[in-house]
Protein backbone atom coordinates (compact mmCIF):
# COMPACT_ATOMS: atom_id res chain seq x y z
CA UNK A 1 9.14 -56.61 -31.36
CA UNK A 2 6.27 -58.37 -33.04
CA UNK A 3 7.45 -61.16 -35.21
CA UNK A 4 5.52 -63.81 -38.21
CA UNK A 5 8.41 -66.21 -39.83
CA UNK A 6 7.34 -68.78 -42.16
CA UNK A 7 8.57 -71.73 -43.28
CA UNK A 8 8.08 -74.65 -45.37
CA UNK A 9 7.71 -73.67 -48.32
CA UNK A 10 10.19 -75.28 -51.40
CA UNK A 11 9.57 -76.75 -54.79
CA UNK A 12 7.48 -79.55 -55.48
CA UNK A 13 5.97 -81.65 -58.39
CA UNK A 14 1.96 -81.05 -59.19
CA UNK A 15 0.06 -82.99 -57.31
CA UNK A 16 2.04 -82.90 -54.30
CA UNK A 17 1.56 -81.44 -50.49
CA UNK A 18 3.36 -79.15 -48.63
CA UNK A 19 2.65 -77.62 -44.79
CA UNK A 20 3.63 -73.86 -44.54
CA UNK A 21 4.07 -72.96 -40.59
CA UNK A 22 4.50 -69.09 -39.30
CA UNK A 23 6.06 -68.98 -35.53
CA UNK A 24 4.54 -65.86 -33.35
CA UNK A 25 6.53 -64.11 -30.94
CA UNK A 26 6.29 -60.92 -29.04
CA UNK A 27 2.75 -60.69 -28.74
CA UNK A 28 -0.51 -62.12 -27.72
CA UNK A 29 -0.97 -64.98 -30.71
CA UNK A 30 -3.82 -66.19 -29.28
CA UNK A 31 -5.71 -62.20 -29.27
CA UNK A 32 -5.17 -62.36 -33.29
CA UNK A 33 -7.13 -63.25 -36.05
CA UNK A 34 -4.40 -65.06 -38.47
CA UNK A 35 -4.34 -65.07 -42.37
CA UNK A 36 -2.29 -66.71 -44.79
CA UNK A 37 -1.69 -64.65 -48.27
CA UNK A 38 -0.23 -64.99 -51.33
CA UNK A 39 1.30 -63.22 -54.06
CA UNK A 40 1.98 -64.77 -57.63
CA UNK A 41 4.88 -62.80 -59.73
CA UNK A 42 3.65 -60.16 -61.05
CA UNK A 43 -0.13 -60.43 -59.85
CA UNK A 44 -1.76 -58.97 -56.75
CA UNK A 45 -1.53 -60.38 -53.66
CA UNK A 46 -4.67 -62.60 -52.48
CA UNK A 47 -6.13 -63.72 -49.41
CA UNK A 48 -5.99 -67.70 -48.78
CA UNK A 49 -7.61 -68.44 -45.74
CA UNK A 50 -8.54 -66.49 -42.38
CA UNK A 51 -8.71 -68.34 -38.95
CA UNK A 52 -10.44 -66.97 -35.86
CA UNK A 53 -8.66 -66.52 -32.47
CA UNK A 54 -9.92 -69.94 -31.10
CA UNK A 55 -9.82 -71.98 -35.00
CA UNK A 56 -13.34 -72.69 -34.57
CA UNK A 57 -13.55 -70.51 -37.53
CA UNK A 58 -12.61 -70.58 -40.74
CA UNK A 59 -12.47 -68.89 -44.23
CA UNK A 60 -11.17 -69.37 -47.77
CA UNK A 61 -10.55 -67.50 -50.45
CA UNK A 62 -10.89 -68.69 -54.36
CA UNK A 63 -12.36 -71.42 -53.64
CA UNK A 64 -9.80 -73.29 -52.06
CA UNK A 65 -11.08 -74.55 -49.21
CA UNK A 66 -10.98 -77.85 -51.20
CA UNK A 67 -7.29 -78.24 -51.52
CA UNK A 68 -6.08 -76.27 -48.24
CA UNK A 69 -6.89 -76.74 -44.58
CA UNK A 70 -6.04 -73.66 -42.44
CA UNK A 71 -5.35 -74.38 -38.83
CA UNK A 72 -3.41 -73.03 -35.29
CA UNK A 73 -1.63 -74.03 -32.46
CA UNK A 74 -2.57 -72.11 -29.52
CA UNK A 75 -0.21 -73.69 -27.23
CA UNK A 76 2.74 -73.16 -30.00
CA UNK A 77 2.38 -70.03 -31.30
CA UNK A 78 1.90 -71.29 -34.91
CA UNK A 79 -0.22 -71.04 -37.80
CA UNK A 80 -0.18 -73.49 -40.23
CA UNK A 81 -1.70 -74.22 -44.22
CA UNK A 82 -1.87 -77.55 -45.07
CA UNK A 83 -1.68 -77.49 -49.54
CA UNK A 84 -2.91 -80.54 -50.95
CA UNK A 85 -2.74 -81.31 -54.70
CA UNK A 86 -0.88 -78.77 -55.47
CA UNK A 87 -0.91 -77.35 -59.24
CA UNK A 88 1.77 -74.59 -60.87
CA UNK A 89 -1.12 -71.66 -60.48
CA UNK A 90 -0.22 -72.10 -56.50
CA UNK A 91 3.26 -70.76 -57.19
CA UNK A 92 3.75 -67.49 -54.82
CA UNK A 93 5.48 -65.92 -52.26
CA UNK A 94 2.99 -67.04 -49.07
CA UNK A 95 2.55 -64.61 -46.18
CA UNK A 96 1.81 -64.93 -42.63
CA UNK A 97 -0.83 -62.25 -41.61
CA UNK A 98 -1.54 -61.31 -37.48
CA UNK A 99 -4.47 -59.05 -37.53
CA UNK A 100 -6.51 -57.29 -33.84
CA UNK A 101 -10.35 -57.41 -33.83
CA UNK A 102 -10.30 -53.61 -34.27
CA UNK A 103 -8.12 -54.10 -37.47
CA UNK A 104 -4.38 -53.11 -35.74
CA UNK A 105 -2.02 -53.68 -34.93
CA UNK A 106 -1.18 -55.62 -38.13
CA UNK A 107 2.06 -57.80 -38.26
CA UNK A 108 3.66 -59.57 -40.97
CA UNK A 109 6.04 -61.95 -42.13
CA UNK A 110 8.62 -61.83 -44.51
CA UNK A 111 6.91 -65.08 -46.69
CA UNK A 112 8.26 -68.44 -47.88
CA UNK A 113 8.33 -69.07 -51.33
CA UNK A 114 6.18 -71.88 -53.17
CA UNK A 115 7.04 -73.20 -56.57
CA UNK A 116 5.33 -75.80 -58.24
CA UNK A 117 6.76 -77.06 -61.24
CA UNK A 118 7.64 -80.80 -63.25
C-alpha cells in the first residue's frame, strides 16, 4: 500500500511563496528517486524538478530552477518544492512522483492544486 499525499497547495497573489510537501508511506522513501509534476488545465503535464535518493542531486525543468528549490527529508518521509515568486502561468494541479532506479515501481499522488491569481 504505497502512498504520495500532497499538501500545501492554495491560492495566492503573484509574487508570493508557497511550500508543497508529499508524505511517503509504505515503502522504502529513501530507495526512490522523487519528482514533482505539474499539469496546467488543459495542457500536458510537465516535469518540475527531480531529486536523487540522497538530495545531493538535483534537476529542473523549464528553467525554473530560479524560482523553485526542490528538496527531501530522509528522516520524514517527505518531499518538498519550495515556489518563490510565483506568477499565474504556475497555476496547476502539482504531483508527487516516487520513481525505482530501474524505472518501477512508480507511485503517485493524487496532487494539490495551485492557483495564482490577483
Amino acid at each position: 500500500q504505497p502512498l504520495l499525499v500532497e499538501s500545501g497547495g492554495g491560492l495566492v497573489h503573484p509574487g508570493g511563496s508557497l511550500r508543497l510537501s508529499c508524505e511517503a508511506s509504505g515503502f522504502a522513501f529513501d530507495r526512490f528517486i522523487m519528482r514533482w509534476y505539474r499539469q496546467p488545465q488543459g495542457k500536458e503535464r510537465e516535469l518540475v524538478a527531480l531529486i536523487g535518493k540522497t538530495g545531493t542531486y538535483r534537476h529542473y525543468g523549464n528553467s525554473l530552477s530560479g524560482r523553485f528549490t526542490i528538496s527531501r527529508d530522509n528522516t520524514k518521509n517527505t518531499l518538498y518544492l519550495q515556489m518563490n515568486t510565483l506568477e499565474p502561468d504556475d497555476t496547476a494541479v502539482y504531483y508527487c512522483n516516487a520513481v525505482g532506479l530501474q524505472g518501477l515501481p512508480e507511485y503517485w499522488g493524487q496532487g494539490t492544486q495551485v492557483t495564482v491569481s490577483p
